[in-house]
Protein backbone atom coordinates (compact mmCIF):
# COMPACT_ATOMS: atom_id res chain seq x y z
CA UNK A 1 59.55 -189.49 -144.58
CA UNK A 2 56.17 -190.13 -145.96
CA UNK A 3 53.84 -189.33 -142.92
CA UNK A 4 56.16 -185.58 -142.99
CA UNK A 5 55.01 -184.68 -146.51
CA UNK A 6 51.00 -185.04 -145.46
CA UNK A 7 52.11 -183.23 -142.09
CA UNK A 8 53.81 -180.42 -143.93
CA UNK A 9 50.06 -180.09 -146.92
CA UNK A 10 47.82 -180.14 -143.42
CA UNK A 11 50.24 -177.19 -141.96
CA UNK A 12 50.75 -175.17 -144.94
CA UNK A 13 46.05 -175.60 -145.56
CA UNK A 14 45.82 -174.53 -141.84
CA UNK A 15 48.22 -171.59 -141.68
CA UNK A 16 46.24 -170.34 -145.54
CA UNK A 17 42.83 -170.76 -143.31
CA UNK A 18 43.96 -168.52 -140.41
CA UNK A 19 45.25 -165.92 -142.49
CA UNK A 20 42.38 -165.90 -143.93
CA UNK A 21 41.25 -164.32 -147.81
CA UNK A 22 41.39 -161.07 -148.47
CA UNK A 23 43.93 -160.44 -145.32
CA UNK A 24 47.03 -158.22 -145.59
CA UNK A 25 49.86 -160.28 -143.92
CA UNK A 26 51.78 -157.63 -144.47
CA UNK A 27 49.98 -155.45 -141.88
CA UNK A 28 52.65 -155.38 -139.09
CA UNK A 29 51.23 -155.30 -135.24
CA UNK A 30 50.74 -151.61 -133.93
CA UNK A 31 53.92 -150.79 -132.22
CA UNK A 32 53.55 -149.75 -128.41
CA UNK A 33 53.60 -146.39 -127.30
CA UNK A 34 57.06 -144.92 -126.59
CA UNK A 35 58.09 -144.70 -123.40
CA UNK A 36 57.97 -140.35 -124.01
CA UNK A 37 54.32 -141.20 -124.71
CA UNK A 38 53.60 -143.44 -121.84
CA UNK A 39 55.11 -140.72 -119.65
CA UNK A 40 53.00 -138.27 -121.34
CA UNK A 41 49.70 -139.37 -121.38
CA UNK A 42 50.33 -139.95 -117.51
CA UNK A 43 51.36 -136.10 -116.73
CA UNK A 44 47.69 -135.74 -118.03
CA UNK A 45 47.34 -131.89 -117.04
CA UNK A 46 45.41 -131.59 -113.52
CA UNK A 47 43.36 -128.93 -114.10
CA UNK A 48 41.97 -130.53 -117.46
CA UNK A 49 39.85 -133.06 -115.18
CA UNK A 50 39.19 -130.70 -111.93
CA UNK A 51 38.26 -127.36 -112.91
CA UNK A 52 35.04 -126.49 -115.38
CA UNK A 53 36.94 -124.40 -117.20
CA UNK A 54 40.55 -124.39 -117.76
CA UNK A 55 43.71 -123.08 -119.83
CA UNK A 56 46.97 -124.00 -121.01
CA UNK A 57 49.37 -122.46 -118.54
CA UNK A 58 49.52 -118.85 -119.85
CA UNK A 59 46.65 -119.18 -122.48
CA UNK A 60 43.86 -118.24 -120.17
CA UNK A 61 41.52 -115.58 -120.12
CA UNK A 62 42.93 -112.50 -118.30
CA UNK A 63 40.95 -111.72 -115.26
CA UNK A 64 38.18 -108.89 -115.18
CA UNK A 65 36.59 -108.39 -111.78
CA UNK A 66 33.58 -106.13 -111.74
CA UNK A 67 33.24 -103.06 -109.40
CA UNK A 68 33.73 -103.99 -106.18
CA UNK A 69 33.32 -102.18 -102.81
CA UNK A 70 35.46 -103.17 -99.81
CA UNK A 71 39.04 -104.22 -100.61
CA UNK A 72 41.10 -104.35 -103.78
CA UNK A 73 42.18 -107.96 -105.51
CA UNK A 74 45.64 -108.82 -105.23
CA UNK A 75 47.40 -107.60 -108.23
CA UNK A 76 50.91 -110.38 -108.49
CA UNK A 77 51.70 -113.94 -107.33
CA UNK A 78 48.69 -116.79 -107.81
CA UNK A 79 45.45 -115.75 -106.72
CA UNK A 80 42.30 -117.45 -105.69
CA UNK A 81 39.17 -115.78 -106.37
CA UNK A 82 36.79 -117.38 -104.48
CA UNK A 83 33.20 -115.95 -105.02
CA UNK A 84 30.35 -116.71 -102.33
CA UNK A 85 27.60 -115.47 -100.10
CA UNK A 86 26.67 -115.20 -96.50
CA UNK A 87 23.35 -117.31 -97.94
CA UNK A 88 25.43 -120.33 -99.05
CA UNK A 89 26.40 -122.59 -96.35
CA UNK A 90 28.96 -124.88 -98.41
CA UNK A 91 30.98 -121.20 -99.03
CA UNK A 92 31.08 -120.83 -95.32
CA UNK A 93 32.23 -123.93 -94.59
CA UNK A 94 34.80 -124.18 -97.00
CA UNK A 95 36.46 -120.79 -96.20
CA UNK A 96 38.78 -121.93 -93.48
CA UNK A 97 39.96 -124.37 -95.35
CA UNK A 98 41.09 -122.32 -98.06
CA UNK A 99 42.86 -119.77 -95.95
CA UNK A 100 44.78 -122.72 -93.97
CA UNK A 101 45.48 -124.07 -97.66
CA UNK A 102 47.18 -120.82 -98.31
CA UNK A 103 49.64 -121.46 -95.61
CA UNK A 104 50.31 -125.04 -96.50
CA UNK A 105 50.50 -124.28 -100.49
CA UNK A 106 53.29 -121.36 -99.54
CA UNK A 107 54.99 -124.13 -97.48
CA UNK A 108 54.58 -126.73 -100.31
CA UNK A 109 56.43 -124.32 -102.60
CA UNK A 110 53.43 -123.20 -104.36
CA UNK A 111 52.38 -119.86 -103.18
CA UNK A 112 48.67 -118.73 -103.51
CA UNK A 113 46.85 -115.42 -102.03
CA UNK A 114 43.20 -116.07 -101.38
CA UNK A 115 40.94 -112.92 -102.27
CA UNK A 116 36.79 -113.58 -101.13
CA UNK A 117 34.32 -112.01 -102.89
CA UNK A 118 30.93 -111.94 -101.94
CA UNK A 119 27.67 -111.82 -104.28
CA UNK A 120 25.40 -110.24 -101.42
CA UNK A 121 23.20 -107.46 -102.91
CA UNK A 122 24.19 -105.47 -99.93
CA UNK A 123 27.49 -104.18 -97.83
CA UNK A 124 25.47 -104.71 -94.62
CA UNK A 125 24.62 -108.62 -95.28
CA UNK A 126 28.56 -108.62 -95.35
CA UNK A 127 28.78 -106.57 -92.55
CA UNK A 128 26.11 -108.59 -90.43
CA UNK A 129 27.88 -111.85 -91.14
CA UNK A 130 31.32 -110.52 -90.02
CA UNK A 131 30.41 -109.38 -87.15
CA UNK A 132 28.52 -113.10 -86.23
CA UNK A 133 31.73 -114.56 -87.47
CA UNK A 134 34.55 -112.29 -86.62
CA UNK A 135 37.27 -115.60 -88.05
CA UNK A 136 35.71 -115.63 -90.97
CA UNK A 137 38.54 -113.69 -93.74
CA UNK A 138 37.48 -110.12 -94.97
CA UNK A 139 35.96 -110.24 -98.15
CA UNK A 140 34.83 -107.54 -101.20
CA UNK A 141 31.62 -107.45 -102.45
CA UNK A 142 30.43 -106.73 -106.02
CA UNK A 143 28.75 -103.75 -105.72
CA UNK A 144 26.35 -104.42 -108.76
CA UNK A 145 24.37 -107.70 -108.21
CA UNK A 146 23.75 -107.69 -111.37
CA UNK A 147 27.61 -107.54 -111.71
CA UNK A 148 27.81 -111.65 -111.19
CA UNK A 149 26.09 -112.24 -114.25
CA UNK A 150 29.62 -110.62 -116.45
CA UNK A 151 32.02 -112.19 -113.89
CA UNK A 152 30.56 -115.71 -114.52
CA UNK A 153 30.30 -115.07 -118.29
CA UNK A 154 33.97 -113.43 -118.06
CA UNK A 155 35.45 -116.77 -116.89
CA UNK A 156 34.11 -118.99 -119.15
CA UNK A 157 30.86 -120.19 -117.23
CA UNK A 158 27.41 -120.34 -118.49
CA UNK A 159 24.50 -118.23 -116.68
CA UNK A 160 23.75 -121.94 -114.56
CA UNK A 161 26.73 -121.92 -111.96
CA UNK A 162 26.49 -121.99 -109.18
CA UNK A 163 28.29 -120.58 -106.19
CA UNK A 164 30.83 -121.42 -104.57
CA UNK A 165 33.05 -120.72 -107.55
CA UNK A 166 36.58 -120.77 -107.56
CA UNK A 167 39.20 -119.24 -109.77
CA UNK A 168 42.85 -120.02 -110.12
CA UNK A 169 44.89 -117.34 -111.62
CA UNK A 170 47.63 -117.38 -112.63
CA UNK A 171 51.01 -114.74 -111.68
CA UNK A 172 50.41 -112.95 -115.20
CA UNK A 173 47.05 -112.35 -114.82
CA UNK A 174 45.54 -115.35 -116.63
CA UNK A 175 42.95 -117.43 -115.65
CA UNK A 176 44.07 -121.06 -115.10
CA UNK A 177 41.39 -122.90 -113.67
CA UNK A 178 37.64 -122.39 -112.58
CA UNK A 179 35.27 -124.42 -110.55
CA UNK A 180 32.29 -124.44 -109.71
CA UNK A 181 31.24 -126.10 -106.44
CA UNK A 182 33.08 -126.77 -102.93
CA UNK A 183 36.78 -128.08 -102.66
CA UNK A 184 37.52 -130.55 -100.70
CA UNK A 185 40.45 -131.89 -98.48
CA UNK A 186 40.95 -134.56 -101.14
CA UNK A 187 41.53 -131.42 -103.77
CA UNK A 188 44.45 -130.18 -101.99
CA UNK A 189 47.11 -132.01 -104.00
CA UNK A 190 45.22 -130.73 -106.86
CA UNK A 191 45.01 -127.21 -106.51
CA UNK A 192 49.01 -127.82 -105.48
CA UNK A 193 49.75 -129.68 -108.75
CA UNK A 194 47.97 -126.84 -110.70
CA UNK A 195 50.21 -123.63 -109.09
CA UNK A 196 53.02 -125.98 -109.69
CA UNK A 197 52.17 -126.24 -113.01
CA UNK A 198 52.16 -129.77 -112.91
């Protein structure tokens, strides 16, 4: 019984010394996150980490397109702007891409009309280039260069971007997403996830 009571002093001195002076025992351990949390913070939105620029479903900018010459935006459903030039070779090469991604977006439930719209200070640089690429998908033109300047300012990009730029709007007229640079076949789930709204 003897050899417990110096036993019990030398546990009771070493449990004071790792609590330490000055320490609030009382502090309790931070609780984990719940699981509505946990589930949360991994439904992070997708456009938050793709685009440049992007909105809360519904809490975008509306859309304001300059003049154009050549054919009218789509006006209902999800739209991609997608603004380029004959000039810029990653714009060229991505266009087929998007318009086959329109086709596999409608079959993956998420609907999307692309509308092209090229920054080429004149109709027959357009022209020129359709007729050397007769695939290639019809496409407006802003009919002030000059006009590029308020459509990059107009969706929330400084007077740096670059083109290609890319703009997801939404079925209300919003702006969802915008993004400068090409997509790529790795973006496809993406771009799906953000019509989705998921």
């Amino acid at each position: 019984m003897d050899r417990l009571r110096p036993l019990s002093s030398a546990c009771l001195v070493g449990a004071l010394a790792i609590v330490g002076c000055g320490d609030d025992a009382s502090v309790a351990p931070e609780a984990p996150p719940s699981r509505v949390e946990a589930v949360a913070a991994r439904q992070e939105d997708p456009a938050a980490r793709f685009c440049d620029v992007s909105a809360p479903a519904g809490e975008g900018r509306a859309l304001e397109l300059p003049p154009l010459d050549g054919p009218t935006a789509p006006t209902s459903g999800w739209r991609w702007i997608n603004v380029w030039a004959t000039w810029c070779e990653p714009c060229i090469e991505e266009m087929p891409r998007i318009v086959a991604w329109r086709d596999r977006l409608a079959a993956d439930g998420a609907p999307i009309e692309p509308f092209f719209l090229s920054v080429d200070r004149t109709e027959g640089e357009v022209s020129s280039f359709h007729v050397l690429h007769p695939e290639a998908p019809t496409s407006s033109r802003i009919v002030d260069p000059d006009g590029l300047e308020a459509l990059v300012a107009s969706l929330g990009l400084d007077a740096g971007a670059t083109i290609p730029i890319h703009a997801l709007v939404d079925p209300e007229g919003r702006i969802r997403c915008v993004r400068t640079g090409s997509v790529a076949e790795r973006d496809y789930a993406t771009v799906r996830a953000i019509i989705r709204g998921r």
